[in-house]
C-alpha atoms as a PDB file:
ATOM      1  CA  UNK A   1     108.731  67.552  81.851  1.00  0.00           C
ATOM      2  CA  UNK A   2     108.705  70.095  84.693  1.00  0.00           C
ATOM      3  CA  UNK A   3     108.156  69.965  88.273  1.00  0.00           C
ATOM      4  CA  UNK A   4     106.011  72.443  90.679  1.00  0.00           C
ATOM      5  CA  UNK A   5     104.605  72.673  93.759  1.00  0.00           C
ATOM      6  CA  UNK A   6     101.458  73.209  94.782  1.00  0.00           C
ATOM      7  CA  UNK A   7     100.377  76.378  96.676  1.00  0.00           C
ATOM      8  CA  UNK A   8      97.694  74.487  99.041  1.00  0.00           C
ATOM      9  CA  UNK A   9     100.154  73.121 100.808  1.00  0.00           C
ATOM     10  CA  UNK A  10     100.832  76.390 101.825  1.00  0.00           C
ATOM     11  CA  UNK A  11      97.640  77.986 103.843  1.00  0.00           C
ATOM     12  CA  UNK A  12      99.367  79.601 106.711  1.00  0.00           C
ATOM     13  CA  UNK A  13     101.291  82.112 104.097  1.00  0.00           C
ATOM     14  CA  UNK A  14     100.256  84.666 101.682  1.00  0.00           C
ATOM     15  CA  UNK A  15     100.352  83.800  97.834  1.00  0.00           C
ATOM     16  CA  UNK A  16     103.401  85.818  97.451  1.00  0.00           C
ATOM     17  CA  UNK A  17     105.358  84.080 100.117  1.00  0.00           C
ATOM     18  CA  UNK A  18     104.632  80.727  98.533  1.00  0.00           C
ATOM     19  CA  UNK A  19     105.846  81.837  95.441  1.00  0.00           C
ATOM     20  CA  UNK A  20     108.978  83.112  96.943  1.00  0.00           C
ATOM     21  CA  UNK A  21     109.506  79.963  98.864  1.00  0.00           C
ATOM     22  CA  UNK A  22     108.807  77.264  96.115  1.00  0.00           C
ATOM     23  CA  UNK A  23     111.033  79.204  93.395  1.00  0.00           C
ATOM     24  CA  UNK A  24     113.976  79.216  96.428  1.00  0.00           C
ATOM     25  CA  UNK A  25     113.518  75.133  97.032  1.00  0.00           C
ATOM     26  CA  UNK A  26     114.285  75.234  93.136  1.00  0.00           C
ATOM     27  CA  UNK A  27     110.637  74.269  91.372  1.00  0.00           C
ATOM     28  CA  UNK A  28     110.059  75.665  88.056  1.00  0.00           C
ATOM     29  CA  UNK A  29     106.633  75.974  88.735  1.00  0.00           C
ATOM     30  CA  UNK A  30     103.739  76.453  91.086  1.00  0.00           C
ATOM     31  CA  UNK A  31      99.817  75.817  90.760  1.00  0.00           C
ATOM     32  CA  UNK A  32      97.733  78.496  92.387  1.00  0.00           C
ATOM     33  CA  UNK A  33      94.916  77.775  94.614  1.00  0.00           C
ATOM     34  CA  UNK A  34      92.056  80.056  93.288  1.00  0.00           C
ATOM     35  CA  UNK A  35      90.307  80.087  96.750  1.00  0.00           C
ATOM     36  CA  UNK A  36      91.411  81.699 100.174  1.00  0.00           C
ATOM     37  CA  UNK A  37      93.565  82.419 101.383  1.00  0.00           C
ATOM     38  CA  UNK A  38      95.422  82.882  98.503  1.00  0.00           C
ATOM     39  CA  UNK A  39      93.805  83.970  94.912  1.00  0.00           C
ATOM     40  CA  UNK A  40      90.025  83.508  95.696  1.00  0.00           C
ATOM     41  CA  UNK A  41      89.259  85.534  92.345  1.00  0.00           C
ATOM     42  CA  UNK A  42      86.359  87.687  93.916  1.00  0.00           C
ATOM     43  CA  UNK A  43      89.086  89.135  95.897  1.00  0.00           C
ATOM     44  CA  UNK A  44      91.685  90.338  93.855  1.00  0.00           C
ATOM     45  CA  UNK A  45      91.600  93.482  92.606  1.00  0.00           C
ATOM     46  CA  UNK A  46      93.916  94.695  89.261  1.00  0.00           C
ATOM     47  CA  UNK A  47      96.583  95.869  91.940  1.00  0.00           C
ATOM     48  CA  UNK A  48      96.615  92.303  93.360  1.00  0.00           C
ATOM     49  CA  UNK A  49      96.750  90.533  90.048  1.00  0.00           C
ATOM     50  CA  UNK A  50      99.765  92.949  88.621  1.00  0.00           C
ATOM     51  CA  UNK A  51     101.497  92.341  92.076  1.00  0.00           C
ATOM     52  CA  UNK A  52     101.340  88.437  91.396  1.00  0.00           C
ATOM     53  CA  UNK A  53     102.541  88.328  88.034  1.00  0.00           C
ATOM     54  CA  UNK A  54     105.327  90.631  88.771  1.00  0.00           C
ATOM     55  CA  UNK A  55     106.417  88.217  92.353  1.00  0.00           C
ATOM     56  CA  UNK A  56     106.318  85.288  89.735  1.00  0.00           C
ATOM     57  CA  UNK A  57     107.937  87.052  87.323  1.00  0.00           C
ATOM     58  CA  UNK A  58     110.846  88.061  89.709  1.00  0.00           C
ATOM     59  CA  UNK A  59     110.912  84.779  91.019  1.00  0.00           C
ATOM     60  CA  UNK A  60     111.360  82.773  87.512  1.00  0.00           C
ATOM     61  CA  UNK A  61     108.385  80.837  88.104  1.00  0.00           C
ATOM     62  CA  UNK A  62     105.839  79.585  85.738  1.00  0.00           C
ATOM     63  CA  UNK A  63     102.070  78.964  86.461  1.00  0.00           C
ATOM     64  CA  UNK A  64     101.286  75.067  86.165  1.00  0.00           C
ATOM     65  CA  UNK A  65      97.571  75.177  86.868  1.00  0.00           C
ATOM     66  CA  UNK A  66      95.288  77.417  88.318  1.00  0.00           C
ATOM     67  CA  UNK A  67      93.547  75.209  91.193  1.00  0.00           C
ATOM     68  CA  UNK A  68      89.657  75.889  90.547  1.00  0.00           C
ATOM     69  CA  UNK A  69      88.652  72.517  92.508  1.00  0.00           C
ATOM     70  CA  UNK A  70      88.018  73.712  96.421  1.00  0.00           C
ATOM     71  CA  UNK A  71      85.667  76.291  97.291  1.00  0.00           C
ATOM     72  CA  UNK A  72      86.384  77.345 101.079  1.00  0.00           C
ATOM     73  CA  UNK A  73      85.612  80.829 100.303  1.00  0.00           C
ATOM     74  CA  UNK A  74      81.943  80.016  99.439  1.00  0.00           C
ATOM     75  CA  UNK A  75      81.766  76.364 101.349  1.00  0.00           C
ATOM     76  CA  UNK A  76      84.361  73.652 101.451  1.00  0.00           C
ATOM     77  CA  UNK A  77      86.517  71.409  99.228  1.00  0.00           C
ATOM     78  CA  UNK A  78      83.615  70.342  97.352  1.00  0.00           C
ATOM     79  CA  UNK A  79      80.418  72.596  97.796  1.00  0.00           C
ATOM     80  CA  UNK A  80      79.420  74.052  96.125  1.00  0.00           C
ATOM     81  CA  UNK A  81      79.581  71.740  93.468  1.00  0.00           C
ATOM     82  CA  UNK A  82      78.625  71.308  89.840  1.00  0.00           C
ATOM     83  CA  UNK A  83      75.293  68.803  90.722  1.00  0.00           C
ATOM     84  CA  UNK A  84      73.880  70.260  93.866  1.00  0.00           C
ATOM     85  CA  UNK A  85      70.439  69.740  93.717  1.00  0.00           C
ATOM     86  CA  UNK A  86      70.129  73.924  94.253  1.00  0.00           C
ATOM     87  CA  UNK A  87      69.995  75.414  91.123  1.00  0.00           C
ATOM     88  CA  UNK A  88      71.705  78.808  92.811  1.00  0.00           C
ATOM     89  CA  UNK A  89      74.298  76.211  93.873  1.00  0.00           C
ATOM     90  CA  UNK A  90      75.276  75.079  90.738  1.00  0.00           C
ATOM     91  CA  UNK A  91      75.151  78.689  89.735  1.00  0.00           C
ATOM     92  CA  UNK A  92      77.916  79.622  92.231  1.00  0.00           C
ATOM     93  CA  UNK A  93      80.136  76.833  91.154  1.00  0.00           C
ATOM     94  CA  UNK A  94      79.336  77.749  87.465  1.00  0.00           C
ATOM     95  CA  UNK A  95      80.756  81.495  88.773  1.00  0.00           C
ATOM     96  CA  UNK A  96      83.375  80.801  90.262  1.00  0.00           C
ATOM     97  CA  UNK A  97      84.971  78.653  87.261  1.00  0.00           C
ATOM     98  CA  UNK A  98      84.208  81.489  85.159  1.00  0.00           C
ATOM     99  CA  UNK A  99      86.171  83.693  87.388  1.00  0.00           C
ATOM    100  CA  UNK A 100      88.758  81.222  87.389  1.00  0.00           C
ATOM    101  CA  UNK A 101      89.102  81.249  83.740  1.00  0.00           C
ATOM    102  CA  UNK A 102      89.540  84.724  83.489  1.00  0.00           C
ATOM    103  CA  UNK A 103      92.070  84.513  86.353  1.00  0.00           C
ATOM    104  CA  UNK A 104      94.223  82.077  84.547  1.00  0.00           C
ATOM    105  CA  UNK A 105      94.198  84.419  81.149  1.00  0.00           C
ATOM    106  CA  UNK A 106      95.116  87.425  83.371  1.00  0.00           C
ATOM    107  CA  UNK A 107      97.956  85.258  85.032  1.00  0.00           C
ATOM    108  CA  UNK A 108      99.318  83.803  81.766  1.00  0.00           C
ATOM    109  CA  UNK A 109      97.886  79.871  82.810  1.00  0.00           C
ATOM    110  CA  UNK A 110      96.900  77.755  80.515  1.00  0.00           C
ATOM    111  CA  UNK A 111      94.758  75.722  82.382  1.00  0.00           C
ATOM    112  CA  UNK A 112      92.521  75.411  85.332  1.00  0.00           C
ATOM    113  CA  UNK A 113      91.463  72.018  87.227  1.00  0.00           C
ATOM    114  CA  UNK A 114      87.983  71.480  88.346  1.00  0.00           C
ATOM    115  CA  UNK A 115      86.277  68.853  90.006  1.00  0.00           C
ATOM    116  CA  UNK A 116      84.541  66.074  88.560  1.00  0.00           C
ATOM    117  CA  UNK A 117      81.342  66.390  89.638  1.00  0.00           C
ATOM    118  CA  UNK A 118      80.998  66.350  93.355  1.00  0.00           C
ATOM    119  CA  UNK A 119      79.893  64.033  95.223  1.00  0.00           C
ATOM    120  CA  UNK A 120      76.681  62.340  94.534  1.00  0.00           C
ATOM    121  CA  UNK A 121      75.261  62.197  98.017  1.00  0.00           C
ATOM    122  CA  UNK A 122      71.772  61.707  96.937  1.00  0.00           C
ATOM    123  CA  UNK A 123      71.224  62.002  93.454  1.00  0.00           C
ATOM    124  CA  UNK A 124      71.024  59.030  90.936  1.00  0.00           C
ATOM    125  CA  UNK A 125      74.399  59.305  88.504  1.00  0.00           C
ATOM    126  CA  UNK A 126      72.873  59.952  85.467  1.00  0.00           C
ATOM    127  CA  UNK A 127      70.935  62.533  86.914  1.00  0.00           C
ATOM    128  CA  UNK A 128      74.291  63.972  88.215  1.00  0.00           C
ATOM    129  CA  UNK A 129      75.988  63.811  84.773  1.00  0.00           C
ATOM    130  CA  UNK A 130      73.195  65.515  82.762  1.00  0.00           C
ATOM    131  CA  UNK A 131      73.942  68.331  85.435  1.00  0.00           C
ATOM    132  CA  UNK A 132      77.231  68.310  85.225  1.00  0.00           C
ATOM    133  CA  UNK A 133      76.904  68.669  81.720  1.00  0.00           C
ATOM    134  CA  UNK A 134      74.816  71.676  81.614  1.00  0.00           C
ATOM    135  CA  UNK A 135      77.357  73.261  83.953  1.00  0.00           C
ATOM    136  CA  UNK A 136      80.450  72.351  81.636  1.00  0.00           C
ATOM    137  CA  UNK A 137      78.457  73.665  78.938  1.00  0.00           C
ATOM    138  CA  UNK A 138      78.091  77.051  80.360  1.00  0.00           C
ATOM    139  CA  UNK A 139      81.814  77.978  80.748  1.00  0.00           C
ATOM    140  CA  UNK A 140      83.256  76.120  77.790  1.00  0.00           C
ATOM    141  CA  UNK A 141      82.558  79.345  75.283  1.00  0.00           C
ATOM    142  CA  UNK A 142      84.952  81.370  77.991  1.00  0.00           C
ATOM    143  CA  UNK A 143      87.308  78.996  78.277  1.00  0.00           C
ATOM    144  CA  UNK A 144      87.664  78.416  74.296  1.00  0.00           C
ATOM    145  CA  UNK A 145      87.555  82.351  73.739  1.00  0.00           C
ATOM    146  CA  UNK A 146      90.506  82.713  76.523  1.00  0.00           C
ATOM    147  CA  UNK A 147      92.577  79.221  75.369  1.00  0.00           C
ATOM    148  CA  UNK A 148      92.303  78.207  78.661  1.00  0.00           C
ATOM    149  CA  UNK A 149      91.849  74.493  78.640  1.00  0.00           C
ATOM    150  CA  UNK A 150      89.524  73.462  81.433  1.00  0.00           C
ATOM    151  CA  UNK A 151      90.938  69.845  83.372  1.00  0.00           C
ATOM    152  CA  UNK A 152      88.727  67.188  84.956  1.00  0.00           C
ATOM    153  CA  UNK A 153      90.277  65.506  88.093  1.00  0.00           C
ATOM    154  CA  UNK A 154      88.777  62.400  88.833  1.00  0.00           C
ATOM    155  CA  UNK A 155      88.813  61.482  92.609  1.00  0.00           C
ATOM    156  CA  UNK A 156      87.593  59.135  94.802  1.00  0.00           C
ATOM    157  CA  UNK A 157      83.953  58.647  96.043  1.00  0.00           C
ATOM    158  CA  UNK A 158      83.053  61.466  93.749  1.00  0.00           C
ATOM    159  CA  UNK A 159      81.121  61.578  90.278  1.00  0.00           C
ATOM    160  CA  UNK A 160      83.743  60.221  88.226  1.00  0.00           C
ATOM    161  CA  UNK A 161      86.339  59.101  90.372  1.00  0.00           C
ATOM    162  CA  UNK A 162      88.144  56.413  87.331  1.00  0.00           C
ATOM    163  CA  UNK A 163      89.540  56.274  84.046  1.00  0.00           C
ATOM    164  CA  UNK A 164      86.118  54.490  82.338  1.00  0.00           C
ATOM    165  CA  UNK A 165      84.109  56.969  84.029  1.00  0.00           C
ATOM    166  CA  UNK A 166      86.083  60.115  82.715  1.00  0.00           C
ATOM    167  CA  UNK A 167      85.797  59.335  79.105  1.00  0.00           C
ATOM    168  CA  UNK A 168      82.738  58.315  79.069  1.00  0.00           C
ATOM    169  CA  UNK A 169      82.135  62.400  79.833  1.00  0.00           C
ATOM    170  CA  UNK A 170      85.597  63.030  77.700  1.00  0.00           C
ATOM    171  CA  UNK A 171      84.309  61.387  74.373  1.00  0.00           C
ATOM    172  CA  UNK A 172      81.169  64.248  74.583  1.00  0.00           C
ATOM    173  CA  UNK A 173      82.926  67.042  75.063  1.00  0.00           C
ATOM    174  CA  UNK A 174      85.747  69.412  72.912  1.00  0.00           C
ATOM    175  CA  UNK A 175      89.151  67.869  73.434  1.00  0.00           C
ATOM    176  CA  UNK A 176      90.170  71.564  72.312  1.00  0.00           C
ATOM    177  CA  UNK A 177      88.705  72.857  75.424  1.00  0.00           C
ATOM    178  CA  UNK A 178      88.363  69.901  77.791  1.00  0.00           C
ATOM    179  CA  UNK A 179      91.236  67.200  79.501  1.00  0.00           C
ATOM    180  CA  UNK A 180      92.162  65.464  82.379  1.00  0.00           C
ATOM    181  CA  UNK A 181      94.251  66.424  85.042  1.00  0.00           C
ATOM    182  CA  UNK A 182      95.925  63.216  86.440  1.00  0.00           C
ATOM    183  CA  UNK A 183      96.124  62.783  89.728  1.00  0.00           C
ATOM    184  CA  UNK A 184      98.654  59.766  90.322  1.00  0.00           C
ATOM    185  CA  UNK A 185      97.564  58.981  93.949  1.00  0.00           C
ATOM    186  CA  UNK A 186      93.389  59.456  93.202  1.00  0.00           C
ATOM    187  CA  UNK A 187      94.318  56.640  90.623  1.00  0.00           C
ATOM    188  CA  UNK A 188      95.898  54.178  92.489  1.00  0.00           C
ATOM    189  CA  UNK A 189      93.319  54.711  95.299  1.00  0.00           C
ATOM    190  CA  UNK A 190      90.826  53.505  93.220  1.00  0.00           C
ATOM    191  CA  UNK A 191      93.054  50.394  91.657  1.00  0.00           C
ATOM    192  CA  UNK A 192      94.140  51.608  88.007  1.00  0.00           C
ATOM    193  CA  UNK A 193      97.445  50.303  86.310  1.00  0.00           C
ATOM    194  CA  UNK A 194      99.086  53.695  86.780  1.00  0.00           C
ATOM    195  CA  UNK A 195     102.124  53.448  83.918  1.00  0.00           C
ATOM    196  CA  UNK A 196      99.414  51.898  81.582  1.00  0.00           C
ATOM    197  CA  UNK A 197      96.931  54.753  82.136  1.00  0.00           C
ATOM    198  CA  UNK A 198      99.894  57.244  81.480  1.00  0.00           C
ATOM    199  CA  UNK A 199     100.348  55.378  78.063  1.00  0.00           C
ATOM    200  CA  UNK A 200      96.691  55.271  77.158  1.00  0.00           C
ATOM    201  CA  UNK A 201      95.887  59.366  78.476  1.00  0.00           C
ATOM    202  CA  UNK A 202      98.923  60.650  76.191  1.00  0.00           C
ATOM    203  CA  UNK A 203      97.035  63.537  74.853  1.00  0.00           C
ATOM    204  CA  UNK A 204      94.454  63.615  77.183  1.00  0.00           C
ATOM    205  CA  UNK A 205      96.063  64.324  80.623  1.00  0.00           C
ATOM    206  CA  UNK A 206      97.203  67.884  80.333  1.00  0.00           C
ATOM    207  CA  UNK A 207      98.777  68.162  84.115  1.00  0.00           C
ATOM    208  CA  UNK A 208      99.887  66.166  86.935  1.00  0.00           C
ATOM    209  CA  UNK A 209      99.606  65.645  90.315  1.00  0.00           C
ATOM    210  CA  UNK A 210     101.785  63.542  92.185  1.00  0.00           C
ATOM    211  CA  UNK A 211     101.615  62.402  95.775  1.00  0.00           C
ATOM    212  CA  UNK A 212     102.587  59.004  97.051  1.00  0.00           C
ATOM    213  CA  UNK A 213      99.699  56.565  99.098  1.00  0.00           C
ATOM    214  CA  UNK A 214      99.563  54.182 101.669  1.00  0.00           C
ATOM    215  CA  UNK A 215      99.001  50.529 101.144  1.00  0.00           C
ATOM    216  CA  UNK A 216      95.691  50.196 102.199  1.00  0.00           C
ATOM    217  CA  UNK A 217      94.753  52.744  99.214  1.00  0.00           C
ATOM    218  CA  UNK A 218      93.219  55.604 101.465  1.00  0.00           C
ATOM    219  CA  UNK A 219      92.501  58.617  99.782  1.00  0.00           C
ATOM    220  CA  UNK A 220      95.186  60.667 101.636  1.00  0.00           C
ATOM    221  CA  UNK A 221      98.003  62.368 100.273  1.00  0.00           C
ATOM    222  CA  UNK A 222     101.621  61.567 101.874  1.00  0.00           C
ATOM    223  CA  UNK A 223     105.343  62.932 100.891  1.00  0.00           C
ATOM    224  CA  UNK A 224     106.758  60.961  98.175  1.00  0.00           C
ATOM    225  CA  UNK A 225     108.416  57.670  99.054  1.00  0.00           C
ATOM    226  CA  UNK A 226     106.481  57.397 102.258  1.00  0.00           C
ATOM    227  CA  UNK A 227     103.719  55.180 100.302  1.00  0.00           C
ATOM    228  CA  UNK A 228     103.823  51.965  98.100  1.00  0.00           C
ATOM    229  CA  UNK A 229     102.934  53.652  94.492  1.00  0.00           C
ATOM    230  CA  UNK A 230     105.995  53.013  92.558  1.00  0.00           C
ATOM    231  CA  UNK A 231     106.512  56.084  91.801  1.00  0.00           C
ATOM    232  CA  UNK A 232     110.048  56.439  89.824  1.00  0.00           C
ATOM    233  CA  UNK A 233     108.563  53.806  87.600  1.00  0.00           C
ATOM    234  CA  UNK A 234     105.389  56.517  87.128  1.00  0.00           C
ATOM    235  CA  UNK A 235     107.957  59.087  86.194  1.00  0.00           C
ATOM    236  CA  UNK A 236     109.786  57.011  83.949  1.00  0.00           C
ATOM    237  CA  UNK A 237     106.673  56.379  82.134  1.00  0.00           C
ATOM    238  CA  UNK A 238     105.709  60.084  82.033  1.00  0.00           C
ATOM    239  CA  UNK A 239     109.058  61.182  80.576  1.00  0.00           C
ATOM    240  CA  UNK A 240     108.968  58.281  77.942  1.00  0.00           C
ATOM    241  CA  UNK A 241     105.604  59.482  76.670  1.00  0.00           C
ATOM    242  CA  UNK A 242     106.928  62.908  75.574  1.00  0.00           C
ATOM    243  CA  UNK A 243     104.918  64.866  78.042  1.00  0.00           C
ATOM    244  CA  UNK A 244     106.387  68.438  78.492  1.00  0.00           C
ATOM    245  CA  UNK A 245     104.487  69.875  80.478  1.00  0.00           C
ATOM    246  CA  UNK A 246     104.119  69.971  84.733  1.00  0.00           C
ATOM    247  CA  UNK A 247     104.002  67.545  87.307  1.00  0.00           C
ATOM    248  CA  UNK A 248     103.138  69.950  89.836  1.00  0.00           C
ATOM    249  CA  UNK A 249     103.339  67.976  93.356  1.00  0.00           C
ATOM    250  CA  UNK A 250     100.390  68.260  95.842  1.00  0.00           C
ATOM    251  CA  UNK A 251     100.681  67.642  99.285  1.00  0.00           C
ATOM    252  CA  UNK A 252      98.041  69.865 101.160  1.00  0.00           C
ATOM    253  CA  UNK A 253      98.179  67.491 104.048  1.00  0.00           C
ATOM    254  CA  UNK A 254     101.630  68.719 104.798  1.00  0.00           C
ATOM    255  CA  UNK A 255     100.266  72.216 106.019  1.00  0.00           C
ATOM    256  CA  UNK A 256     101.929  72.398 109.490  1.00  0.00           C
ATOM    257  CA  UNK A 257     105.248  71.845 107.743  1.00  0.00           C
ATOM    258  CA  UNK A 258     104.845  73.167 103.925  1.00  0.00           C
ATOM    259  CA  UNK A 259     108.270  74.374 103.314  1.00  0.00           C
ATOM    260  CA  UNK A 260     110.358  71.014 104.539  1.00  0.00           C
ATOM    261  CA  UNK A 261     107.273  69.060 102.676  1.00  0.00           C
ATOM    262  CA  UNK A 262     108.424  71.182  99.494  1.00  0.00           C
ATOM    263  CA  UNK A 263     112.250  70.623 100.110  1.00  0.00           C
ATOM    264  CA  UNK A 264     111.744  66.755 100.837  1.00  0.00           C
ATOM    265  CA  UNK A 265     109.467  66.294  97.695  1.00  0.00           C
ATOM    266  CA  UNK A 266     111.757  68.461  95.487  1.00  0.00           C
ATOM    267  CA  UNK A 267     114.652  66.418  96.801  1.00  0.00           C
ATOM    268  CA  UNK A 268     113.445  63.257  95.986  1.00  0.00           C
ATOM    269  CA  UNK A 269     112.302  64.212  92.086  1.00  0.00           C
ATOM    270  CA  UNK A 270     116.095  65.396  92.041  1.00  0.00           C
ATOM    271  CA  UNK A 271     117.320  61.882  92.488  1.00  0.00           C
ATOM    272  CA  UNK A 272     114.967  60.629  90.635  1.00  0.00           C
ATOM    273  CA  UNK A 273     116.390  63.046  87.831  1.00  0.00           C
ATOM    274  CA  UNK A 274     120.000  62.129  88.887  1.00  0.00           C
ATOM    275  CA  UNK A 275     118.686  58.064  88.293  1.00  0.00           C
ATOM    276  CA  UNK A 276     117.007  58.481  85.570  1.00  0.00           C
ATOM    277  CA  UNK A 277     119.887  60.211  83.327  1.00  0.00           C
ATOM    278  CA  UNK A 278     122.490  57.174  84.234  1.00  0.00           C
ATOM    279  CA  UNK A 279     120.070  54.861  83.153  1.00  0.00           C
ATOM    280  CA  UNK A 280     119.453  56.194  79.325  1.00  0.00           C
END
């Protein structure tokens, strides 16, 4: 597997200073936040798109994920989402992942994460899923046409914020088209057997996030090794399954101090690295 670093962390730079600053900590890879201030699609013109994949290409640096879950430029982390009750809403959300997808095949990613859902707020669950559905439903021809695989992040307190939940939705839609993006510390917030769940998603869980969480489970991302997940024995499990693709970490919390967040993190995956090849 590979590691990255996620560009949210990283909102008082430009794009191309993240990129520049995450391939010099040593990262393989970054995700890219699709909103602003850094690749909101409805923004970028062709220039800014060629000057992107040249800065990645000059800095080594592979694409993990394109980051199609917050929506600051048109509302906030969440809104608009895929089940407000505003059918022009849904619309926007529907948009903007279409955008997204077409971002990611112009970039060279193979993926995009989305939200699962939103949050319910209101509105009954099963009224929720059927609109989540419909929403799904109306990007999934782009994203098969492109071979952009769209992921579902399951987080707390929204739609589907657990494993059941997930493939419930999962076992209804094209695994060709459709996975998970596994977010270690939205997990364990929400009590699943982390190693087991990496066992069981083989297959399914087509990117990682990693963060670490305090002991009293609050959703709130901290610097790896600060919280109680056990995370070396997450990695362990990761590597044994044959996954080979990213572990991109995500600390957006870390904003006021995004560089030494990305040095720390990178530093502690490095002895984990060091660790795990005595012990084979």
């Amino acid at each position: 597997m590979k590691f990255a670093f996620s560009s949210n962390a990283f909102l008082r730079c430009s794009l191309l200073e993240a990129i520049e600053t995450i391939s010099s900590i040593g990262y393989e890879g970054i995700e890219i936040m699709a909103d602003v201030p850094h690749a909101y699609p409805l923004h970028l013109t062709d220039a800014d798109i060629s000057e992107i994949r040249s800065a990645l290409k000059e800095a080594h640096l592979q694409i993990s994920n394109i980051n199609a879950f917050m929506h600051h430029a048109d509302g906030d982390t969440y809104h608009p989402s895929w089940i407000e009750k505003d059918p022009a809403l849904r619309a926007k959300r529907v948009d903007y992942t279409l955008r997204c997808i077409d971002l990611a095949d112009k970039l060279g990613a193979r993926n995009i994460s989305t939200e699962p859902g939103g949050p319910l707020e209101d509105m009954r669950p099963d009224e929720a899923l059927g609109l989540y559905r419909e929403g799904l439903a109306a990007v999934e021809g782009l994203a098969r046409e492109k071979g952009i695989r769209i992921l579902i992040e399951p987080e707390p307190g929204l739609l589907i914020e657990n494993s059941d939940q997930f493939l419930q939705l999962y076992r209804e839609l094209d695994p060709a088209v459709f996975g998970m993006n596994f977010d270690v510390g939205h997990f364990f917030c929400v009590g699943e057997d982390l190693s087991e769940l990496v066992r069981s998603m083989k297959g399914v869980a087509h990117h990682f996030h990693l963060e670490d969480i305090a002991a009293t489970r609050r959703h709130h991302h901290l610097m790896l090794g600060a919280g109680v997940i056990d995370l070396p024995n997450v990695l362990n499990t990761i590597q044994a399954s044959g996954y080979l693709g990213f572990v991109t970490v995500e600390l957006y919390t870390y904003e006021h101090a995004a560089v030494d967040a990305a040095r720390q993190a990178f530093q502690y995956l490095q002895n984990w690295s060091e660790q795990a090849m005595t012990q084979r």
